[in-house]
Every structure is written in C-alpha cells, then in structure tokens.
C-alpha atoms as a PDB file:
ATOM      1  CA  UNK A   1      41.049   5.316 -74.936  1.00  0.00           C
ATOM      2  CA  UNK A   2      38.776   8.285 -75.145  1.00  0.00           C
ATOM      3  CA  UNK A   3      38.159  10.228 -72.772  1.00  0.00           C
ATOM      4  CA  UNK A   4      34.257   9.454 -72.924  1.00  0.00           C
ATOM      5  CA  UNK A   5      34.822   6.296 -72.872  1.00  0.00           C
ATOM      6  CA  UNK A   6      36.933   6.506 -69.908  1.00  0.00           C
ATOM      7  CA  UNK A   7      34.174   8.394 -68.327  1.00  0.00           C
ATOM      8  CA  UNK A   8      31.811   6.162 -68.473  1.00  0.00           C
ATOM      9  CA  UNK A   9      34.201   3.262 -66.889  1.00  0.00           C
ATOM     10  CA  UNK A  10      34.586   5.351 -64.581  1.00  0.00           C
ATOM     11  CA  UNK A  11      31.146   5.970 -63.695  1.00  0.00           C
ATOM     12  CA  UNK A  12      30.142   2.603 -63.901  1.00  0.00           C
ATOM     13  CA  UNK A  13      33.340   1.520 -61.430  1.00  0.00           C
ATOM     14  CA  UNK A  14      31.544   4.111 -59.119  1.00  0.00           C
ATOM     15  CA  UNK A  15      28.357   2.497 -59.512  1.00  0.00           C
ATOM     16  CA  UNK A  16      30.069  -1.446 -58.321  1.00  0.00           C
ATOM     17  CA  UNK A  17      31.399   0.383 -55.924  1.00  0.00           C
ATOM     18  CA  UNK A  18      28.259   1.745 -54.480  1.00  0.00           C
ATOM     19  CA  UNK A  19      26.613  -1.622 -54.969  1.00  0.00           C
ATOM     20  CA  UNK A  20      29.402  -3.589 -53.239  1.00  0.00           C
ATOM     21  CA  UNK A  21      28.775  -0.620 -50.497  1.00  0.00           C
ATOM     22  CA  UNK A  22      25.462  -1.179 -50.180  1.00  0.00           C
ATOM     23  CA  UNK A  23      26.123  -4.965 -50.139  1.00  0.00           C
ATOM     24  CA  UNK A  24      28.230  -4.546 -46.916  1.00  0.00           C
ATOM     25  CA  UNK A  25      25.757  -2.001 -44.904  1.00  0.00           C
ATOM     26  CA  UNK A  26      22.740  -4.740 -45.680  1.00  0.00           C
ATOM     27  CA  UNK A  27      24.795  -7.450 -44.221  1.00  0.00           C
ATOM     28  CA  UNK A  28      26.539  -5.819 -41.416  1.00  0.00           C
ATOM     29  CA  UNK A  29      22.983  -4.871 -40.717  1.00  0.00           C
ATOM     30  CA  UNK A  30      21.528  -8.096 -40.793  1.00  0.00           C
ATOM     31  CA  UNK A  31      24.585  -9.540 -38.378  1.00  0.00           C
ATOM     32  CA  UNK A  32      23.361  -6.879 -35.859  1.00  0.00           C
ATOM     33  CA  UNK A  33      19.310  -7.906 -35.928  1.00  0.00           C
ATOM     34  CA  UNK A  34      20.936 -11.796 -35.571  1.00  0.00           C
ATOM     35  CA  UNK A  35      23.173 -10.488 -32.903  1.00  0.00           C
ATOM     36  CA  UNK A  36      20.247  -8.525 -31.110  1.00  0.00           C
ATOM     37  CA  UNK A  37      17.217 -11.568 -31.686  1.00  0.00           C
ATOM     38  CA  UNK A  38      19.714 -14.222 -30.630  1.00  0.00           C
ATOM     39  CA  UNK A  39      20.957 -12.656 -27.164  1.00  0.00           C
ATOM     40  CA  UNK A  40      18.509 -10.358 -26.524  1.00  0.00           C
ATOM     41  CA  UNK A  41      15.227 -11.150 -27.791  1.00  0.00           C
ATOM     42  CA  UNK A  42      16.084 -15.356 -27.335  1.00  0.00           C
ATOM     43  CA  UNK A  43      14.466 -15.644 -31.076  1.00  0.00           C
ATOM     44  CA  UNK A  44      15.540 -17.957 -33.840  1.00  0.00           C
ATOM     45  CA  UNK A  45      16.978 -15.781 -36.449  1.00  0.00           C
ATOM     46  CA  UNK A  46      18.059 -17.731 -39.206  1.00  0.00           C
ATOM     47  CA  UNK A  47      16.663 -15.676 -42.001  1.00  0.00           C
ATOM     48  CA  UNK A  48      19.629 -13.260 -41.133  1.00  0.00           C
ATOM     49  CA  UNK A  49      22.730 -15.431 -41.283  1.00  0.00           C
ATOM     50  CA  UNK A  50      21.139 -16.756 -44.484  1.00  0.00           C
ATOM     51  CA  UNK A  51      20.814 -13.250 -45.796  1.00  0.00           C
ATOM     52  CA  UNK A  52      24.611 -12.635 -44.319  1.00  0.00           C
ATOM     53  CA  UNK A  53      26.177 -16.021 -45.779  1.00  0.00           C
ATOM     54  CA  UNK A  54      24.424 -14.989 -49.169  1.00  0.00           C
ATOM     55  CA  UNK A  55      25.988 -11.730 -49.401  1.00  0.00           C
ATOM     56  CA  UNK A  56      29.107 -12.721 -48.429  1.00  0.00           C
ATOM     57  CA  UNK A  57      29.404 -15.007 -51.158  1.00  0.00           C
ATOM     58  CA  UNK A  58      27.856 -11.796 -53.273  1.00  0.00           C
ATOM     59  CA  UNK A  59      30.215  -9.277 -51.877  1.00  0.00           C
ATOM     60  CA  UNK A  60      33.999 -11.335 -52.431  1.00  0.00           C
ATOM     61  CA  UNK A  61      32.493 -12.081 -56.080  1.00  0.00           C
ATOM     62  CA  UNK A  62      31.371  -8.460 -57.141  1.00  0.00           C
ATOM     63  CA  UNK A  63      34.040  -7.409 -55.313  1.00  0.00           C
ATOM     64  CA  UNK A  64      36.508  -9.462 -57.564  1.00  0.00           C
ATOM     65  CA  UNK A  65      34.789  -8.815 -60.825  1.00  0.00           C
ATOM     66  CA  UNK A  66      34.219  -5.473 -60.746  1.00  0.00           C
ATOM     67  CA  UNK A  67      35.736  -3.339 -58.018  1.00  0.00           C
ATOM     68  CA  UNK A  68      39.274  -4.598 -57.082  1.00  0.00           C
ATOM     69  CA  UNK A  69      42.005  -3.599 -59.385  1.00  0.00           C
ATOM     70  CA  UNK A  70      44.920  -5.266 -60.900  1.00  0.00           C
ATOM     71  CA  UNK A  71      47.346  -3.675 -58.331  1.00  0.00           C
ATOM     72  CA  UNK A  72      45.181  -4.150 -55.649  1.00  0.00           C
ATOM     73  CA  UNK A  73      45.034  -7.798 -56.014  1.00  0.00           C
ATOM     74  CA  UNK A  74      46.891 -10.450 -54.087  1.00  0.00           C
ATOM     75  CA  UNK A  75      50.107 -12.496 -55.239  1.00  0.00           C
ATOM     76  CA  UNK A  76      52.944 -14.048 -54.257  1.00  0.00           C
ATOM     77  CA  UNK A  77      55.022 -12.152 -56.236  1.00  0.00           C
ATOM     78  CA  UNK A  78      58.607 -12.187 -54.906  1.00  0.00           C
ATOM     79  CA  UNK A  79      60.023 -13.770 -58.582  1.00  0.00           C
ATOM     80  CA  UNK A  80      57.380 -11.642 -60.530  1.00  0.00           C
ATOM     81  CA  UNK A  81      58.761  -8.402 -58.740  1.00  0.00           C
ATOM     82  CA  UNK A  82      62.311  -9.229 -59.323  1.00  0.00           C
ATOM     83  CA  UNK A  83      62.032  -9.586 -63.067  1.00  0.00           C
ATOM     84  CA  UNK A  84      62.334  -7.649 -66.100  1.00  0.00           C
ATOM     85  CA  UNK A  85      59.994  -6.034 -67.967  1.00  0.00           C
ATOM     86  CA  UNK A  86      59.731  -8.692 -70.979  1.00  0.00           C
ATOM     87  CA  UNK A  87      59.841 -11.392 -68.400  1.00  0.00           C
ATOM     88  CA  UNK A  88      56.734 -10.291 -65.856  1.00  0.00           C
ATOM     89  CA  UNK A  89      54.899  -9.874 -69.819  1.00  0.00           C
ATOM     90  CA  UNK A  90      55.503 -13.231 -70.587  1.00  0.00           C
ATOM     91  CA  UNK A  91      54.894 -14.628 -67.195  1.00  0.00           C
ATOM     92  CA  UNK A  92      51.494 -12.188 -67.278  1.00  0.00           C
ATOM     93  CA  UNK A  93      50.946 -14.216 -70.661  1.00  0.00           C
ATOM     94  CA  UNK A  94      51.236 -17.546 -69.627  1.00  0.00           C
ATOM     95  CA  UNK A  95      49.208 -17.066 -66.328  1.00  0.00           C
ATOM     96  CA  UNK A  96      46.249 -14.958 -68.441  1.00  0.00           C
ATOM     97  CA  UNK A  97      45.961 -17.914 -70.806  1.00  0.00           C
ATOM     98  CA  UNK A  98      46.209 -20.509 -68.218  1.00  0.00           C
ATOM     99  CA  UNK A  99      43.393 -18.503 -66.516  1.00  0.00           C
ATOM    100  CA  UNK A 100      41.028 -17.695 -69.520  1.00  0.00           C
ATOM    101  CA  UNK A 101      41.542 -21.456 -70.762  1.00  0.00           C
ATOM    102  CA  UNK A 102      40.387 -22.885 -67.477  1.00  0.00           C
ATOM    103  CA  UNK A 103      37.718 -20.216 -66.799  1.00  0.00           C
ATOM    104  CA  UNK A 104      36.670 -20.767 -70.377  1.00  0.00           C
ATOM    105  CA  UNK A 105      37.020 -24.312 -69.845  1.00  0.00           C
ATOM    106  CA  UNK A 106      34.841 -24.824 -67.163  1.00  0.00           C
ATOM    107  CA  UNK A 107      31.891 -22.496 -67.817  1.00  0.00           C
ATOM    108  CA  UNK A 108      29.500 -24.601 -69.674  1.00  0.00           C
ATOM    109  CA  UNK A 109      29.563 -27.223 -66.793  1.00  0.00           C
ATOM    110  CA  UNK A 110      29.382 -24.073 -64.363  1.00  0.00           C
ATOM    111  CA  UNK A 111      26.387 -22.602 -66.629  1.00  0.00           C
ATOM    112  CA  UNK A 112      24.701 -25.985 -66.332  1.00  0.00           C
ATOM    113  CA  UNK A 113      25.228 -26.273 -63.032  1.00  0.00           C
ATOM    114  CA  UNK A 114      24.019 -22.884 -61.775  1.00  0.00           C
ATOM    115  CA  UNK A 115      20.928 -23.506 -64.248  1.00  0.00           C
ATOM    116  CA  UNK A 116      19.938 -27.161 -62.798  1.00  0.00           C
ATOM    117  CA  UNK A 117      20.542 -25.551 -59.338  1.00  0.00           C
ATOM    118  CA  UNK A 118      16.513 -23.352 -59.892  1.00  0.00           C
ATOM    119  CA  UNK A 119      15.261 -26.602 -58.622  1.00  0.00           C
ATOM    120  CA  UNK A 120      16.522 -25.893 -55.318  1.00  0.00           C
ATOM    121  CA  UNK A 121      15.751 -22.629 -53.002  1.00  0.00           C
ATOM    122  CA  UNK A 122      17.360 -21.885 -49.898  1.00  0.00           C
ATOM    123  CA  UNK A 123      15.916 -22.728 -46.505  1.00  0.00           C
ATOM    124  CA  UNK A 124      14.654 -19.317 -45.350  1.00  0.00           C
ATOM    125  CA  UNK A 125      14.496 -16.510 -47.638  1.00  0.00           C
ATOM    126  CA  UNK A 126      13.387 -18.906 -50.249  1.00  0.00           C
ATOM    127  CA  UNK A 127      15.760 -17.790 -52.932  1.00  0.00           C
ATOM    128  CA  UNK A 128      16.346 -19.788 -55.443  1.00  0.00           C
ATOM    129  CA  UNK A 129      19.769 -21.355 -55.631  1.00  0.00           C
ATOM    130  CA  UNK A 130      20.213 -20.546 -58.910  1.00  0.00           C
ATOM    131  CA  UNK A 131      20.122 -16.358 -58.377  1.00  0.00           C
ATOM    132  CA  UNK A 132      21.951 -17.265 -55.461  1.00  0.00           C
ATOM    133  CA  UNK A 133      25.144 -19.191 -57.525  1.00  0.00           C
ATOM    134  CA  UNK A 134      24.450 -16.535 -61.138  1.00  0.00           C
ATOM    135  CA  UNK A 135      26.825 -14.088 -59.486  1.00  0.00           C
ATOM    136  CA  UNK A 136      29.569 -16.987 -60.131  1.00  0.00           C
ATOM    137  CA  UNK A 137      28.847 -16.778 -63.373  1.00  0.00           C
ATOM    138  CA  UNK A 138      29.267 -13.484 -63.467  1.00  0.00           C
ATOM    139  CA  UNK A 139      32.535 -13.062 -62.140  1.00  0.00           C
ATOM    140  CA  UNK A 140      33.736 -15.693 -64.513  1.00  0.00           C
ATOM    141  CA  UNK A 141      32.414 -13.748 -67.856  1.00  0.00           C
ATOM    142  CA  UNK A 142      34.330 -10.206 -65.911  1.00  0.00           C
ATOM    143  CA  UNK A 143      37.610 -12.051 -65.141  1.00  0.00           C
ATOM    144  CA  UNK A 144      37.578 -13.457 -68.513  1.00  0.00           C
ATOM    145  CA  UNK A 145      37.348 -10.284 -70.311  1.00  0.00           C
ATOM    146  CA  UNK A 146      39.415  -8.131 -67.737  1.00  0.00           C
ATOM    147  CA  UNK A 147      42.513 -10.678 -68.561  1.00  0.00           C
ATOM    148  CA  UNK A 148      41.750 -10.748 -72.410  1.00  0.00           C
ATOM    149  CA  UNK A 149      41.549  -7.096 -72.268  1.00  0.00           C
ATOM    150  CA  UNK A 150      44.955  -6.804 -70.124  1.00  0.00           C
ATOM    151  CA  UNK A 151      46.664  -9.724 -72.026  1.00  0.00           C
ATOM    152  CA  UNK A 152      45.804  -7.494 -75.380  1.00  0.00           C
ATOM    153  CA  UNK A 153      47.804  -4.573 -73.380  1.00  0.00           C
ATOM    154  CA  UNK A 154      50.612  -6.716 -72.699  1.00  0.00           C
ATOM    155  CA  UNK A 155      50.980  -7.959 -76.335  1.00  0.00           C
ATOM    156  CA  UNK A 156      50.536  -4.245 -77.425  1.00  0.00           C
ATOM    157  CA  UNK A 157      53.793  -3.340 -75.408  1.00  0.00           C
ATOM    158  CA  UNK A 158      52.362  -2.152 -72.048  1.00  0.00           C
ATOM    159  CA  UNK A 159      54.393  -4.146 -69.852  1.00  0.00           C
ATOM    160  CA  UNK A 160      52.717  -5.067 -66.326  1.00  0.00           C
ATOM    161  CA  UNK A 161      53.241  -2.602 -63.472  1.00  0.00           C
ATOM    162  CA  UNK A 162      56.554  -3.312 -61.111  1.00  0.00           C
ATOM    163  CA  UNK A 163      54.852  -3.689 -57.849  1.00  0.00           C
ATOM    164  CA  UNK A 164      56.829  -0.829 -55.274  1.00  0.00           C
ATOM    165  CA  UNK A 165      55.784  -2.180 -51.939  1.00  0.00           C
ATOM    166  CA  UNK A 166      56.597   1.560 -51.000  1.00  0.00           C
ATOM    167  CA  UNK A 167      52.927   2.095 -52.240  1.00  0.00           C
ATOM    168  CA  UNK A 168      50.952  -0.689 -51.086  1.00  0.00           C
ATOM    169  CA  UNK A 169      48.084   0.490 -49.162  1.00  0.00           C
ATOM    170  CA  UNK A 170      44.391  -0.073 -48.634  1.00  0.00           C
ATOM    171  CA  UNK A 171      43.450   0.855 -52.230  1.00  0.00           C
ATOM    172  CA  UNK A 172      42.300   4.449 -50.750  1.00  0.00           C
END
C-alpha cells in the first residue's frame, strides 16, 4: 500500500474516531440532563434517554464498522490461538465467507426494511426510524468490505495474526 494511501486511512480512522468521540460526550451528556431533570428538577425527560438509547445503538455500530480493529475484536479463540498458520487462514476463510454470505444474504431484506421503516418516527425527537436503523446498514456494507479486503490478504499469503495474550490491552 502506498504510503498516501495509507495516509489518508489513517486520517479518515482519526476522523471515526473523533465522531465515535463525539458520539459518547453527547450521550453521556444527555444521561446527566436526564439524571439532573428526573431527581432534581421532578421533570419528564424522555427526549434524553431517547437521544441516549439512539446513540447507543449509533455508537456499538460505528464503533464496529469503523473504529475497532481486527485484534481488538472479541473471540473465543482458544482452538484459533493454538493452530498453525495455514490452519487459523483457512479457519479465517471459512468464517469470512460464512460472514460475507450471510451479511450479503440478508441486506436486501435489511435495505427494505430500514427503507419501509421512514413511515415511522420516534416518540420524542421525532426522528425518523429510518435515519435511526441506516447506520445498520452501514455497518453491514463496512464489515462486508473489511472481511473481503482481509480474506484477499489471507489468500495473498498474509496469514492472520497469533493472538499473544501478553499484549492484550485496551486498544491504547
């Protein structure tokens, strides 16, 4: 890869980071005000656990699609790590397929659904559902090309990376 192309990933990684950050500060935020017109103020506030449940959802899939890396990930990978190297690439194989096939699979239903949903808007902000649920559809398009892009490493000769739980950490 070039190094201006790597660049730029790297830029734009920065940038879903600062959106996912920005994400989090808005909804810790809005927990506060519900916190502080619940028990202090004795006001409904049900605008801001709306706005909270909403970017929940938001935050896990941006998060997903565009932030959190292959090694940061979670698995259950206690056969995975005890493998060889041509085994965890053919077991990375089968599992990208089985995940782009079913992703694949299930995205004009998904599409459909998240398009039918602009009928419907949400009881306080008034969002519609379907801006609300295109952040699914998102995620599925990233994952999708993040496993055809690291199945076309593995079939290039790059073998997954051996987990070393001597390096596990918070992905700082």
């Amino acid at each position: 890869m070039t190094p201006g192309i790597q660049r730029w990933g790297l830029w734009l990684y920065r940038r879903a980071e600062n959106v996912l950050a920005a994400m989090l500060a808005v909804m810790f935020f809005s927990f506060l005000l519900q916190i502080f017109f619940r028990y202090v103020l004795n006001w409904p506030s049900g605008w801001a656990h709306e706005l909270s449940s909403i970017l929940w959802i938001w935050l896990v899939l941006w998060g997903a699609a565009f932030v959190l890396t292959e090694q940061e990930e979670m698995r259950f990978d206690l056969i995975y790590a005890s493998v060889g190297e041509r085994t965890r690439s053919a077991m990375f194989l089968i599992f990208a397929a089985a995940l782009i096939f079913l992703y694949g699979f299930s995205f004009p239903a998904v599409f459909d659904y998240v398009t039918f949903m602009k009928v419907e808007k949400s009881a306080y902000l008034k969002i519609r559902f379907d801006w609300l649920f295109s952040i699914y559809l998102v995620f599925v398009v990233a994952i999708i090309v993040r496993y055809l892009y690291l199945s076309w490493k593995v079939l290039r000769g790059r073998a997954p990376d051996e987990y070393d739980p001597s390096k596990a950490g918070s992905g700082v």
